[in-house]
C-alpha atoms as a PDB file:
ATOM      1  CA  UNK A   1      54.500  48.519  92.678  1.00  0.00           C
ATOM      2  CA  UNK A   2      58.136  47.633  91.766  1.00  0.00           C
ATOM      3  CA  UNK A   3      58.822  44.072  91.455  1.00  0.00           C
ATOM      4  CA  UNK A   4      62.124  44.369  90.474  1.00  0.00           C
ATOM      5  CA  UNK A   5      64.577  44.128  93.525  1.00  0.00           C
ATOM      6  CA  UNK A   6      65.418  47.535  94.733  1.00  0.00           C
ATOM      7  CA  UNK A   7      69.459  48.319  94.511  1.00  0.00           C
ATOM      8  CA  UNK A   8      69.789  50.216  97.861  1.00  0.00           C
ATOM      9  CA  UNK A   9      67.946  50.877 101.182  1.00  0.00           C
ATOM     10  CA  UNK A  10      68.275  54.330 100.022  1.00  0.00           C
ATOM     11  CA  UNK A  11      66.181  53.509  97.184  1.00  0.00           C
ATOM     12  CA  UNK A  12      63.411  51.802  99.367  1.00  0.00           C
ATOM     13  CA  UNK A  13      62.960  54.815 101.714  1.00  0.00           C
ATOM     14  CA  UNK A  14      62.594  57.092  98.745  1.00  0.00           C
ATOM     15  CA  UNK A  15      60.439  54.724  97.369  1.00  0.00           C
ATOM     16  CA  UNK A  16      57.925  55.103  99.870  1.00  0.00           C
ATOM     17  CA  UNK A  17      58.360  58.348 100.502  1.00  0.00           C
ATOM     18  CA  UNK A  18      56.766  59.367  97.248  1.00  0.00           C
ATOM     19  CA  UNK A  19      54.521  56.969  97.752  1.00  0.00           C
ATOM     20  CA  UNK A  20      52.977  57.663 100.964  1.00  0.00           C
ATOM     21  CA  UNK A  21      53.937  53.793 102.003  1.00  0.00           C
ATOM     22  CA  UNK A  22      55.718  52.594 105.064  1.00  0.00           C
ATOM     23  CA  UNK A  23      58.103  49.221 105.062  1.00  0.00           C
ATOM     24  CA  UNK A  24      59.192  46.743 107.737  1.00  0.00           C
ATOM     25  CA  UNK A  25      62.453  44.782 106.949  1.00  0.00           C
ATOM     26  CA  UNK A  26      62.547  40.927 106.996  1.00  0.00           C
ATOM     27  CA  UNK A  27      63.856  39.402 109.965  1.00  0.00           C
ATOM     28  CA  UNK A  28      61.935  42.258 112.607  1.00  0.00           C
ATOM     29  CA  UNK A  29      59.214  42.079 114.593  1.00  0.00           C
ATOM     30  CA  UNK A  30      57.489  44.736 112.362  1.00  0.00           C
ATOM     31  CA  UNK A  31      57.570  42.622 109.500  1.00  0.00           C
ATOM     32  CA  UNK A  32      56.489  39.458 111.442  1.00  0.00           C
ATOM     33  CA  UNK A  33      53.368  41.504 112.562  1.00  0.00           C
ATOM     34  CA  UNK A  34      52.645  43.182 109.272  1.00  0.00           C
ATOM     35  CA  UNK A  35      53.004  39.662 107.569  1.00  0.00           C
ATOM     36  CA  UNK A  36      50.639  38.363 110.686  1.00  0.00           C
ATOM     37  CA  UNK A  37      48.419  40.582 110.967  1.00  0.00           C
ATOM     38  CA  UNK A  38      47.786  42.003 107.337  1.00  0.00           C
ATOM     39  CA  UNK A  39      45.321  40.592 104.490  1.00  0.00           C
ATOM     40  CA  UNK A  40      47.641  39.720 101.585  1.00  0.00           C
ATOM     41  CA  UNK A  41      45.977  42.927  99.932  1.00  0.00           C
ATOM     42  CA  UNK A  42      47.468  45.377 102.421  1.00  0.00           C
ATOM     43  CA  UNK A  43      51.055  44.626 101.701  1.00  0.00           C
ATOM     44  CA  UNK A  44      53.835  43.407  99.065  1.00  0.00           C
ATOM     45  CA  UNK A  45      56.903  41.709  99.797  1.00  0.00           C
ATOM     46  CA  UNK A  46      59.423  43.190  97.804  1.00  0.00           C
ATOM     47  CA  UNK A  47      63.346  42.757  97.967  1.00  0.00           C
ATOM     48  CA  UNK A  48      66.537  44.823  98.504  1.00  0.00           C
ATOM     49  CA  UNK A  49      70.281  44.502  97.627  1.00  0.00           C
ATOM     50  CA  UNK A  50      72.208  44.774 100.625  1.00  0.00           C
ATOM     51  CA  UNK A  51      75.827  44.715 101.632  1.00  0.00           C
ATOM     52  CA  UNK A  52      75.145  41.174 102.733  1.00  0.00           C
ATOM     53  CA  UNK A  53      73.175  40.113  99.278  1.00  0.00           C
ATOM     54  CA  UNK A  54      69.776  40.333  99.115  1.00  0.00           C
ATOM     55  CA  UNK A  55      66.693  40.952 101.942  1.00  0.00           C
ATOM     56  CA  UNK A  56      63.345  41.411 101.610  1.00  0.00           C
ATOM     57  CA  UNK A  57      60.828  43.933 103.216  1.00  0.00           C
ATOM     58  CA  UNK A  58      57.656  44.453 103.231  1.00  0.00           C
ATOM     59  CA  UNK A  59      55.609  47.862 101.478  1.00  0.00           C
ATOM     60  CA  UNK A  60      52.290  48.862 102.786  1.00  0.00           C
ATOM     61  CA  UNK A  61      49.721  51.909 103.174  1.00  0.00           C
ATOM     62  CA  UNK A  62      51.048  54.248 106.027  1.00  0.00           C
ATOM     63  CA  UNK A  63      47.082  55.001 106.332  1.00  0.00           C
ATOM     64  CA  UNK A  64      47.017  51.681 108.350  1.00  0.00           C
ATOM     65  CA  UNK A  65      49.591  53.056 111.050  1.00  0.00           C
ATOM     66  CA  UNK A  66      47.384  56.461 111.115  1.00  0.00           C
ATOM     67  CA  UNK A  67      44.077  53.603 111.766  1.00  0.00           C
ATOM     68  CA  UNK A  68      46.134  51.886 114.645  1.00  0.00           C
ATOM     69  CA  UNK A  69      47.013  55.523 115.992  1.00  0.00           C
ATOM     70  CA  UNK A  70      43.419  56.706 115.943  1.00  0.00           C
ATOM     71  CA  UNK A  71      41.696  53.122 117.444  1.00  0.00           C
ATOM     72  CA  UNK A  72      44.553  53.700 120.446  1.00  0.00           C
ATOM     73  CA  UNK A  73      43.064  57.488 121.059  1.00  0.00           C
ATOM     74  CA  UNK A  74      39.800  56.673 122.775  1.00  0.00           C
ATOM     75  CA  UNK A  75      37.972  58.976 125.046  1.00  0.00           C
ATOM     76  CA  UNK A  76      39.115  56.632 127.946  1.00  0.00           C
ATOM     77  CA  UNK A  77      42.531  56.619 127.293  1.00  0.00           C
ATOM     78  CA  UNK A  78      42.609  60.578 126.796  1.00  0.00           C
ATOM     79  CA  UNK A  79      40.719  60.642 130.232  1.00  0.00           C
ATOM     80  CA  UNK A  80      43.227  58.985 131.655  1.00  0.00           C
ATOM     81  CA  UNK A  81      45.891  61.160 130.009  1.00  0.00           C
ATOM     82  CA  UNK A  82      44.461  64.077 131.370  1.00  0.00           C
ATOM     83  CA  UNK A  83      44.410  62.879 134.794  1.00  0.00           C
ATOM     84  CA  UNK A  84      48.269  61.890 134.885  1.00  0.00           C
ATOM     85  CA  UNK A  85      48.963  65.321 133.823  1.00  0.00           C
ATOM     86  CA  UNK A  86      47.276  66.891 136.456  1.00  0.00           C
ATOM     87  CA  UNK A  87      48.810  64.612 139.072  1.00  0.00           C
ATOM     88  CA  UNK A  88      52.183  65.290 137.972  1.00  0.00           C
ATOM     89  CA  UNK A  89      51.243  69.068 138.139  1.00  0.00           C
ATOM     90  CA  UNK A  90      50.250  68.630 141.536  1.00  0.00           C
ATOM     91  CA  UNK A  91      53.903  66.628 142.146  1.00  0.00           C
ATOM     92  CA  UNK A  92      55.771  70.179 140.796  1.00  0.00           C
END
């Protein structure tokens, strides 16, 4: 990782881009979660010139957001997908 500060946002995205990471900024809920909810292993908090001097955000695996999407796909939850599709249909 990159523990000098980062000059731009533009930087940051890039950043993770080519690194297959996602990143929360300091001061959102995202962050506050990520920071919560997170083993210090998952994530680094890195900073960030900004127009307004510096912020900090946090860097970690987008394979955790991919996790969270699969855990929230459950047979259950597609069954009940399915059946407020067909109800709609039956609306039209």
């Amino acid at each position: 990782m990159n523990p000098e500060p980062f000059p731009n946002h533009e930087a940051v995205h890039e950043y993770a881009k080519r690194h297959d990471l996602e990143y929360a900024w300091e001061g959102t809920a995202a962050f506050e979660k990520r920071k919560r909810t997170l083993s210090p292993e998952q994530f680094q908090i890195l900073a960030v010139h900004a127009r307004k001097g510096m912020t900090r955000f946090l860097l970690f695996s987008k394979e955790i957001i991919k996790a969270e999407a699969r855990s929230f796909d459950t047979p259950q939850r597609r069954a009940k997908r399915a059946a407020r599709l067909q109800r709609r249909e039956k609306v039209k």
